[in-house]
C-alpha atoms as a PDB file:
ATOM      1  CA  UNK A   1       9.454  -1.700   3.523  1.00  0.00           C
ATOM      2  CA  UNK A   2       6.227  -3.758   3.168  1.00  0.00           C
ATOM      3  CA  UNK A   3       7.769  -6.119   0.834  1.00  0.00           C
ATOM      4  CA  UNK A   4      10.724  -6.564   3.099  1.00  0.00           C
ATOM      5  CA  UNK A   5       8.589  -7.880   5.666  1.00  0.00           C
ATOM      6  CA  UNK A   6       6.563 -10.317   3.545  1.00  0.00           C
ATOM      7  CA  UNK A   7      10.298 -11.909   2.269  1.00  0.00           C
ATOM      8  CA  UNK A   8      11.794 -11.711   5.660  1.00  0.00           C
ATOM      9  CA  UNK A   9       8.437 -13.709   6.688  1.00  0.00           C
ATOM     10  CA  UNK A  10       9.354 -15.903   3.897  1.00  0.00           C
ATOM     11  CA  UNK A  11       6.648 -14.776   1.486  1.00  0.00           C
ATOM     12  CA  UNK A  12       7.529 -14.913  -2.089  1.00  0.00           C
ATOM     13  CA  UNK A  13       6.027 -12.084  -4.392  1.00  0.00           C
ATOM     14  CA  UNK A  14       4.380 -13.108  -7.410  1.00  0.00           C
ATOM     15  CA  UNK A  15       6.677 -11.961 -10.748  1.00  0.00           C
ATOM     16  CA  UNK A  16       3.314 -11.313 -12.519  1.00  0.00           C
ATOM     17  CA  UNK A  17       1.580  -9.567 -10.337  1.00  0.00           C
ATOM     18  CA  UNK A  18       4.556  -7.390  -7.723  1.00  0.00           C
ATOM     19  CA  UNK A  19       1.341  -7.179  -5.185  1.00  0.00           C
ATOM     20  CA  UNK A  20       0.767 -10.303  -4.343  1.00  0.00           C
ATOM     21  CA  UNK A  21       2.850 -12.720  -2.624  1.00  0.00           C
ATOM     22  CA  UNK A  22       2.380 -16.603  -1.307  1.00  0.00           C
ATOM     23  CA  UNK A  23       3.921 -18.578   1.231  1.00  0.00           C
ATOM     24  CA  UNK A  24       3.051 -22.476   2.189  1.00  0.00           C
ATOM     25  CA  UNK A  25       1.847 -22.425   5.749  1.00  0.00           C
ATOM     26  CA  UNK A  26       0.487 -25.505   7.697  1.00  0.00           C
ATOM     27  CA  UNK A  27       0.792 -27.429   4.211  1.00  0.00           C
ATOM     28  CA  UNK A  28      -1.744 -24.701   2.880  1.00  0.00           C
ATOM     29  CA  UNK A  29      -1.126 -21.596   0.710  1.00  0.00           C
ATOM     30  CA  UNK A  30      -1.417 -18.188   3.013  1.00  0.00           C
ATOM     31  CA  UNK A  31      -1.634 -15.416   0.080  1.00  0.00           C
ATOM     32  CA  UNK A  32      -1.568 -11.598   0.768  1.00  0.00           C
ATOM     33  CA  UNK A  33      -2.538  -8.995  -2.120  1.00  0.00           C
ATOM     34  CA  UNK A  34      -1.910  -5.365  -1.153  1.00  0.00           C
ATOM     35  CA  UNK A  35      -3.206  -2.131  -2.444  1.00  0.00           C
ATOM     36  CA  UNK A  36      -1.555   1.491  -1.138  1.00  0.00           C
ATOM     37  CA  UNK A  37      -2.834   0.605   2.121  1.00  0.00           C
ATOM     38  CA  UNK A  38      -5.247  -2.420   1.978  1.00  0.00           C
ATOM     39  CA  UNK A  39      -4.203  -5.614   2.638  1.00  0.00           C
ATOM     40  CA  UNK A  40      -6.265  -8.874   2.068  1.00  0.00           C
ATOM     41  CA  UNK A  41      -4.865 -11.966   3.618  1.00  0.00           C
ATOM     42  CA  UNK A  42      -6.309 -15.243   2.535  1.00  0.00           C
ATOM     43  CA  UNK A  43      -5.598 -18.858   4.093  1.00  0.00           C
ATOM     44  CA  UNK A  44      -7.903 -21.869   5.078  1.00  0.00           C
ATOM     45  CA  UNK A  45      -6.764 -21.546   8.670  1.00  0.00           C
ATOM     46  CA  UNK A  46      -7.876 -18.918  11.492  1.00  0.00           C
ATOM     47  CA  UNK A  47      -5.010 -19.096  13.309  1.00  0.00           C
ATOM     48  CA  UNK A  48      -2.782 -18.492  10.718  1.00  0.00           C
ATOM     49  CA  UNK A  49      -5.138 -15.245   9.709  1.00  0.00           C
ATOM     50  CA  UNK A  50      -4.588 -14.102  13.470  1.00  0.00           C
ATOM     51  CA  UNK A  51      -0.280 -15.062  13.097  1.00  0.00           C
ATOM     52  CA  UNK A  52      -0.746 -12.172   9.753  1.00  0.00           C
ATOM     53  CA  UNK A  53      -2.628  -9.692  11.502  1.00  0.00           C
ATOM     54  CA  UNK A  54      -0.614  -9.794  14.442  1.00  0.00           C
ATOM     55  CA  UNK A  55       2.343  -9.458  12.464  1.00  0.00           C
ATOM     56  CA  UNK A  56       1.072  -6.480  10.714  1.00  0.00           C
ATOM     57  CA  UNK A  57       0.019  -4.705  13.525  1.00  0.00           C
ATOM     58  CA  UNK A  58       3.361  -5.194  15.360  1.00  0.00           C
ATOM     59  CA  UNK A  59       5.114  -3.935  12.013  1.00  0.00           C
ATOM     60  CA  UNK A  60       2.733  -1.331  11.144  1.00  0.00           C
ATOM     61  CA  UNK A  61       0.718  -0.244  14.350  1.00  0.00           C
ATOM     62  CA  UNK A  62      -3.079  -0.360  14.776  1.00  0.00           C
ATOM     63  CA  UNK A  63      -5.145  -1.590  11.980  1.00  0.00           C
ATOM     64  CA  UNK A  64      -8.645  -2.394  11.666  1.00  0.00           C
ATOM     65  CA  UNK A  65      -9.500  -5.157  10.578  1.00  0.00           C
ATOM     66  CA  UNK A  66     -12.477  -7.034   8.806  1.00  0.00           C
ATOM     67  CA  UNK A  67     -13.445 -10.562   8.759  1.00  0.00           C
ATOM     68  CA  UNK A  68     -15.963 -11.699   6.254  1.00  0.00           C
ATOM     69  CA  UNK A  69     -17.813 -14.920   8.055  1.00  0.00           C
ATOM     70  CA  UNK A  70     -18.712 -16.715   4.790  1.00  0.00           C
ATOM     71  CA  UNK A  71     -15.007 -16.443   4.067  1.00  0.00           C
ATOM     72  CA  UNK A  72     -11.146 -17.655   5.042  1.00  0.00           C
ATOM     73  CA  UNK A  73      -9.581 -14.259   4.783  1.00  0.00           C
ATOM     74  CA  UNK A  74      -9.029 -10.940   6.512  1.00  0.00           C
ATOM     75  CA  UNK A  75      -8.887  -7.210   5.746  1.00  0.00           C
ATOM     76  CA  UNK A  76      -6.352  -5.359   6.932  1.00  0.00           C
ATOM     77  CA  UNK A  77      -6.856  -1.380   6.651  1.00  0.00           C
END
């Protein structure tokens, strides 16, 4: 189901690595890397952070969700 999401979204999962996947946003590479039920989404832009988590949440329901300042990315729990 998770996956489904990420292609519908027009992710792309890595063939090396089936928990990963990438997808060119705003000219820069937005990649998401998923454990059971973690999800880290990386990508130089805020806004396109906040597009992933709000798509999550509508998807998935509540999350929380961490921000790491010195960082571009976002944990999704």
């Amino acid at each position: 189901m998770f996956t489904s999401t990420l292609k519908d979204e027009g992710f792309e999962l890595n063939p090396y690595e089936k928990c990963v996947a990438n997808k060119i946003i705003d000219e820069e590479q937005c990649t998401l890397a998923w454990h059971v039920y973690d999800v880290l989404a990386s990508h130089k832009k805020k806004k396109v952070l906040k597009y992933i988590s709000d798509l999550m949440q509508k998807e998935y329901g509540e999350m929380k969700i961490t921000e790491p300042k010195e960082m571009n990315m976002i944990f999704l729990e």
